[in-house]
C-alpha atoms as a PDB file:
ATOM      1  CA  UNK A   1      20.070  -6.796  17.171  1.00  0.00           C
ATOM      2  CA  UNK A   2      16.080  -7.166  16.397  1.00  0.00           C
ATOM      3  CA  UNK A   3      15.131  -6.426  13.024  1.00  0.00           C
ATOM      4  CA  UNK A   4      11.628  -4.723  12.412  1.00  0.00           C
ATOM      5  CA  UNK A   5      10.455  -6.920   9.130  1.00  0.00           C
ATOM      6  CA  UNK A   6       8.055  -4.337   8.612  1.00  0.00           C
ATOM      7  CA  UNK A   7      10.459  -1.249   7.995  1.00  0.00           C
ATOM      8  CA  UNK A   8      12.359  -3.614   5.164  1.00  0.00           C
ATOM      9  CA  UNK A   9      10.521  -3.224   1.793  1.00  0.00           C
ATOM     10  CA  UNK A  10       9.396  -6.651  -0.032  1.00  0.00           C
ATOM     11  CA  UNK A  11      11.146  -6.698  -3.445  1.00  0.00           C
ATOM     12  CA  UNK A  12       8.716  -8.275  -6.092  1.00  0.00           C
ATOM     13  CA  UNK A  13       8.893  -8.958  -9.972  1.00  0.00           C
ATOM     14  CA  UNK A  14       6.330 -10.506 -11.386  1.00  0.00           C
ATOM     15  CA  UNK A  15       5.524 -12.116 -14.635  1.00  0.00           C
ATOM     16  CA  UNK A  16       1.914 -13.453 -15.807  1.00  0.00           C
ATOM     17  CA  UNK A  17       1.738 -15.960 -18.365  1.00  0.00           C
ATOM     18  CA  UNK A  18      -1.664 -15.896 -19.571  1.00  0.00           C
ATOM     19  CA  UNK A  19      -0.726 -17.925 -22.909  1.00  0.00           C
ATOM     20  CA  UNK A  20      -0.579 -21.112 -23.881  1.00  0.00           C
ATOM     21  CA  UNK A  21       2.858 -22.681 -25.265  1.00  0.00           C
ATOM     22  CA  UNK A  22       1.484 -23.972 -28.261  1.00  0.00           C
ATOM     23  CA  UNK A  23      -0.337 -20.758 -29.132  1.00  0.00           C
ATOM     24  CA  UNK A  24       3.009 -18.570 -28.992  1.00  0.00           C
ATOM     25  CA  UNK A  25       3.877 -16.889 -32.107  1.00  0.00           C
ATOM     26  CA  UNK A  26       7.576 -18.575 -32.881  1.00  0.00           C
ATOM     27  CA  UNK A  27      10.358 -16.350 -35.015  1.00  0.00           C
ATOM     28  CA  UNK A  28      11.606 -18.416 -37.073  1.00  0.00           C
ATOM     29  CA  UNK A  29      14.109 -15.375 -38.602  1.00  0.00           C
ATOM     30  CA  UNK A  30      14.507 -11.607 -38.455  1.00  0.00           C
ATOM     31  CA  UNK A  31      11.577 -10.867 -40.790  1.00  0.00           C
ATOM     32  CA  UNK A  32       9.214 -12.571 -38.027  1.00  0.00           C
ATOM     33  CA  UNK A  33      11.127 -10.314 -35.391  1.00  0.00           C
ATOM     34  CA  UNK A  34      10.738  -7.292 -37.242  1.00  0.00           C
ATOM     35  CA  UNK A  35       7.200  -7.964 -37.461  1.00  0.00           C
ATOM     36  CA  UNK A  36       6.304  -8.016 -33.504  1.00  0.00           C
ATOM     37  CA  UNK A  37       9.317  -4.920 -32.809  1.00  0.00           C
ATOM     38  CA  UNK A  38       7.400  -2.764 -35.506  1.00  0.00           C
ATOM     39  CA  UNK A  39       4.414  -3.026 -33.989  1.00  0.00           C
ATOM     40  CA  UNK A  40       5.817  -2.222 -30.617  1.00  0.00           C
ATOM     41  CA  UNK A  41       7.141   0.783 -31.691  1.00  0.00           C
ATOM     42  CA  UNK A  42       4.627   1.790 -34.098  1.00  0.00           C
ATOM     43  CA  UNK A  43       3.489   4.769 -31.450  1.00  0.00           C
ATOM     44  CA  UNK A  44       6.802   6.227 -31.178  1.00  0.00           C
ATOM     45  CA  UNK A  45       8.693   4.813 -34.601  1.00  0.00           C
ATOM     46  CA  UNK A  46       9.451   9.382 -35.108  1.00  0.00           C
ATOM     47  CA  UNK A  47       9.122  10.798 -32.377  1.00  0.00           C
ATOM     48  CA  UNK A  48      11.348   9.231 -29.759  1.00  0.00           C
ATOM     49  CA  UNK A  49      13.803   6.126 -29.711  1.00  0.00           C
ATOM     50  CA  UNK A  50      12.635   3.472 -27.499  1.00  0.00           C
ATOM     51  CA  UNK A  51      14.539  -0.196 -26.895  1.00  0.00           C
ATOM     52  CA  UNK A  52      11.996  -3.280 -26.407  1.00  0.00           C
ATOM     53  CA  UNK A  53      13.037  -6.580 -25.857  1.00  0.00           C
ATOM     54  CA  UNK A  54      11.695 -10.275 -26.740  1.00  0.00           C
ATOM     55  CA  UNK A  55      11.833 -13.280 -24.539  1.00  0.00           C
ATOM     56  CA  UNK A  56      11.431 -16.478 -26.461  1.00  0.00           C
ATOM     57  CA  UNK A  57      11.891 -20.168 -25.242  1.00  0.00           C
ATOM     58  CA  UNK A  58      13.700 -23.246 -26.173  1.00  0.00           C
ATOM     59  CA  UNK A  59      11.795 -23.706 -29.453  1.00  0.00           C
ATOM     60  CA  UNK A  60      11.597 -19.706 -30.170  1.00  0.00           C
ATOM     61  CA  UNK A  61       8.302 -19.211 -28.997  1.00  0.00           C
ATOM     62  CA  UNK A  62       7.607 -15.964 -27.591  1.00  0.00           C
ATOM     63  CA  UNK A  63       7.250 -15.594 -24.212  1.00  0.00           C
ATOM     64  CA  UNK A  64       6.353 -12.266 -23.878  1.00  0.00           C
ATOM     65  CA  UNK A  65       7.695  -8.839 -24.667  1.00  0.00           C
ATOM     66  CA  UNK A  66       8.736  -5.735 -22.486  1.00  0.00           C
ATOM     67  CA  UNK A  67       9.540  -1.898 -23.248  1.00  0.00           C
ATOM     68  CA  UNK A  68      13.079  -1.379 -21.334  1.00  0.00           C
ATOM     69  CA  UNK A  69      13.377   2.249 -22.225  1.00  0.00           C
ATOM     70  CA  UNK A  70      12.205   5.343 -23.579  1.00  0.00           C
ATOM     71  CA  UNK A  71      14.188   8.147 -24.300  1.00  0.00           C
ATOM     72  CA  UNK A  72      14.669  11.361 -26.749  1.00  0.00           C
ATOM     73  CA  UNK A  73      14.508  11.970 -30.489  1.00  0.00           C
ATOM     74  CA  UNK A  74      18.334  10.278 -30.949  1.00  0.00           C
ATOM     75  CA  UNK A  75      19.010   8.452 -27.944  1.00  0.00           C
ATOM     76  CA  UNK A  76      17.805   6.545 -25.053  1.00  0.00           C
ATOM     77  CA  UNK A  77      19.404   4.794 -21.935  1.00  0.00           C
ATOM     78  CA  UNK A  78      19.724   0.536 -21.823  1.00  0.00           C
ATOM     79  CA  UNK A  79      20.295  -1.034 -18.648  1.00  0.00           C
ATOM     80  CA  UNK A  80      21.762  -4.769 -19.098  1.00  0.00           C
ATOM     81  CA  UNK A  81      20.702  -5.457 -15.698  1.00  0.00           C
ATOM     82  CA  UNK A  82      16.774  -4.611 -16.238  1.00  0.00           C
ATOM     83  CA  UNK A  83      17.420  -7.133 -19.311  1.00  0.00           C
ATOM     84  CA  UNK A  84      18.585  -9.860 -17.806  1.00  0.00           C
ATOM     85  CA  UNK A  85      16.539  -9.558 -14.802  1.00  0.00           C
ATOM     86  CA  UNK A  86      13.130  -9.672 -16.742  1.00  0.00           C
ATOM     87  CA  UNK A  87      14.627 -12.943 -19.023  1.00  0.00           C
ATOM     88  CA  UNK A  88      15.925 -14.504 -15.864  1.00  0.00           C
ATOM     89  CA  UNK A  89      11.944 -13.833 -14.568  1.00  0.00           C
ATOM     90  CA  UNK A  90      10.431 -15.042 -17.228  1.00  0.00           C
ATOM     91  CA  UNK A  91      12.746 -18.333 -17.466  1.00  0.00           C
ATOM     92  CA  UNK A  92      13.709 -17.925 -20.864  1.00  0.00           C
ATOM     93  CA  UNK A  93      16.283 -19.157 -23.274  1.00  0.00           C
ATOM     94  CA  UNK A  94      17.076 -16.295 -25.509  1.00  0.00           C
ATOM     95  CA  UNK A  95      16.818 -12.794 -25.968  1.00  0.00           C
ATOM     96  CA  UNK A  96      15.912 -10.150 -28.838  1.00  0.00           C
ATOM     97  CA  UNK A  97      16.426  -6.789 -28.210  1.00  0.00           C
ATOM     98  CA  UNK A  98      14.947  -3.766 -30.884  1.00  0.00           C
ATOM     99  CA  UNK A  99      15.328   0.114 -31.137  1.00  0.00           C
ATOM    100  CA  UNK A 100      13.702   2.370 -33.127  1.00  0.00           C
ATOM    101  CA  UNK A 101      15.623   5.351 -34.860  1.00  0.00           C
ATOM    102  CA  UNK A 102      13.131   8.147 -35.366  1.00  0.00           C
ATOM    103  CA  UNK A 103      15.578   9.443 -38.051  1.00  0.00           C
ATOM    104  CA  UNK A 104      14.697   6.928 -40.377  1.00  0.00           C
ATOM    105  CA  UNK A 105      18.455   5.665 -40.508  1.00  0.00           C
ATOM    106  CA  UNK A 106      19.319   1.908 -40.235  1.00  0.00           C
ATOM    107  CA  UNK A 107      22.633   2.082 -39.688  1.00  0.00           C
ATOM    108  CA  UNK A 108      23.981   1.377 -36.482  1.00  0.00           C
ATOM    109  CA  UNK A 109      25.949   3.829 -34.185  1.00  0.00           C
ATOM    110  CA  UNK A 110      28.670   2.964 -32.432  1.00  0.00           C
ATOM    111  CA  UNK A 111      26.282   3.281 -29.116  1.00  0.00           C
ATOM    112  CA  UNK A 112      24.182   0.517 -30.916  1.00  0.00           C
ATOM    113  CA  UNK A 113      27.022  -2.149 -31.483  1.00  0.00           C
ATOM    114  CA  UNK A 114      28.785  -1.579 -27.997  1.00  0.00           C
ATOM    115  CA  UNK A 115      25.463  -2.317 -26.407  1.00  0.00           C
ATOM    116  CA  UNK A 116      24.864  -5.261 -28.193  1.00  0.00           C
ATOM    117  CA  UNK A 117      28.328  -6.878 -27.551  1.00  0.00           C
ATOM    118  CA  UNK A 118      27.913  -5.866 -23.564  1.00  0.00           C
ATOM    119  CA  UNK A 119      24.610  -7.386 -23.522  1.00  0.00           C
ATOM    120  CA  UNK A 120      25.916 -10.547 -25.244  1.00  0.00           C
ATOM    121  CA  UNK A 121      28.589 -10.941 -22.338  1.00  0.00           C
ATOM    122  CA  UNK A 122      25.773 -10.499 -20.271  1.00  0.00           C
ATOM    123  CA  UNK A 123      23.329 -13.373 -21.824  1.00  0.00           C
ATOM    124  CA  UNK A 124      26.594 -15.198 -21.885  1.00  0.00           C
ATOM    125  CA  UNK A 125      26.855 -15.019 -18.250  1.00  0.00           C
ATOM    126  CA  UNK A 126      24.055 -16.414 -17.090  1.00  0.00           C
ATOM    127  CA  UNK A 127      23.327 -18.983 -19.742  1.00  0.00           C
ATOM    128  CA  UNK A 128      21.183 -17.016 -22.203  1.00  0.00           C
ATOM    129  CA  UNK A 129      21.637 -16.282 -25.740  1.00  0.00           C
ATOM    130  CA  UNK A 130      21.476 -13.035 -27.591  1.00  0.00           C
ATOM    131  CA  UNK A 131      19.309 -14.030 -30.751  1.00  0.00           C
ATOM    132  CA  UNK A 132      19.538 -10.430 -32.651  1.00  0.00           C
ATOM    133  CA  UNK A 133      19.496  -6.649 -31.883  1.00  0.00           C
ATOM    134  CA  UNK A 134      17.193  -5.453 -34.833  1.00  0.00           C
ATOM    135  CA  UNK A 135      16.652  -1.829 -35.666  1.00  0.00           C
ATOM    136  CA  UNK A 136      13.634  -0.592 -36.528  1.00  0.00           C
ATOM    137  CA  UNK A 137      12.695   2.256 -39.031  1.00  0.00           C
ATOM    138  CA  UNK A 138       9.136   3.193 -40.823  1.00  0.00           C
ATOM    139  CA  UNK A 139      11.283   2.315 -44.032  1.00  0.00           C
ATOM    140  CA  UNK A 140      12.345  -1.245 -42.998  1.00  0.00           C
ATOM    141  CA  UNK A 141      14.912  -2.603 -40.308  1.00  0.00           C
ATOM    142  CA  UNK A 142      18.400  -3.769 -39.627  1.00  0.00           C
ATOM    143  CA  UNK A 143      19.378  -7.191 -37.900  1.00  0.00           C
ATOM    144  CA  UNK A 144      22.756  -7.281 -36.193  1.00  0.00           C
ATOM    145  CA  UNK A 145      22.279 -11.175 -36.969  1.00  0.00           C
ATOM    146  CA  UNK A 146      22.164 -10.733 -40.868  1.00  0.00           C
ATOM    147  CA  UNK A 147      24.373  -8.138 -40.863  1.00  0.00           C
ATOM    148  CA  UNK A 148      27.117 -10.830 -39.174  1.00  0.00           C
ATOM    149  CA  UNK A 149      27.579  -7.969 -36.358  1.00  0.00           C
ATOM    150  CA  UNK A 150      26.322 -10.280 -33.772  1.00  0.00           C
END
């Protein structure tokens, strides 16, 4: 059987690091967390729930960050596989994932604490660790870390 190479499509993911180690802001607790995720979600913090997630290295620097998903005014869709994939590209150590609630509510659904445990099993897996799931509101946040939900 010949294979035409040209009618198989090239799978890429990329990842630029454009940052020097030493220059990498480090979170050193949830407060420094909550600082970068409310920033991130500044633009949509009530009007739509979106998840980001933070890739940090061995010493908690941060590698970089990435919006996973965007989704309606009180929900949105996480896919543990786009997760890992992007920390597995970007050769990190540890994960932090974030989501807004546009209802100003800090409390975590039951949605929120059965993604964090599956995505857990998942940094588990493949050698990664799940640093904190924070939740972000205008008024403040909520880390699953603190919290001891983690």
């Amino acid at each position: 059987m010949k294979v035409n190479y040209f009618s198989i499509p090239e799978i890429t993911v990329s990842y630029k690091d454009n940052v020097k180690a030493s220059e990498r802001f480090v979170v050193k607790c949830s407060e420094d967390a909550s600082q970068i995720f409310a920033e991130a979600h500044k633009d949509c913090m009530e009007h739509h729930e979106e998840v980001n997630v933070l890739f940090l290295n061995r010493a908690n620097r941060v590698i970089g960050i990435s919006c996973i998903s965007k989704g309606g005014l009180d929900g949105t869709v996480v896919d543990i596989r786009i997760i890992l994939q992007t920390a597995l590209k970007a050769n990190c150590s540890s994960v932090m994932l974030s989501h807004n609630h546009p209802s100003g509510s800090r409390k975590p659904s039951q949605a929120d604490i059965s993604i964090t445990q599956k995505l857990k099993e998942g940094c588990k897996a493949v050698g990664l660790l799940l640093l904190d799931h924070l939740i972000i509101t205008g008024e403040g946040y909520m880390s699953f870390a603190d919290e001891g939900l983690l």
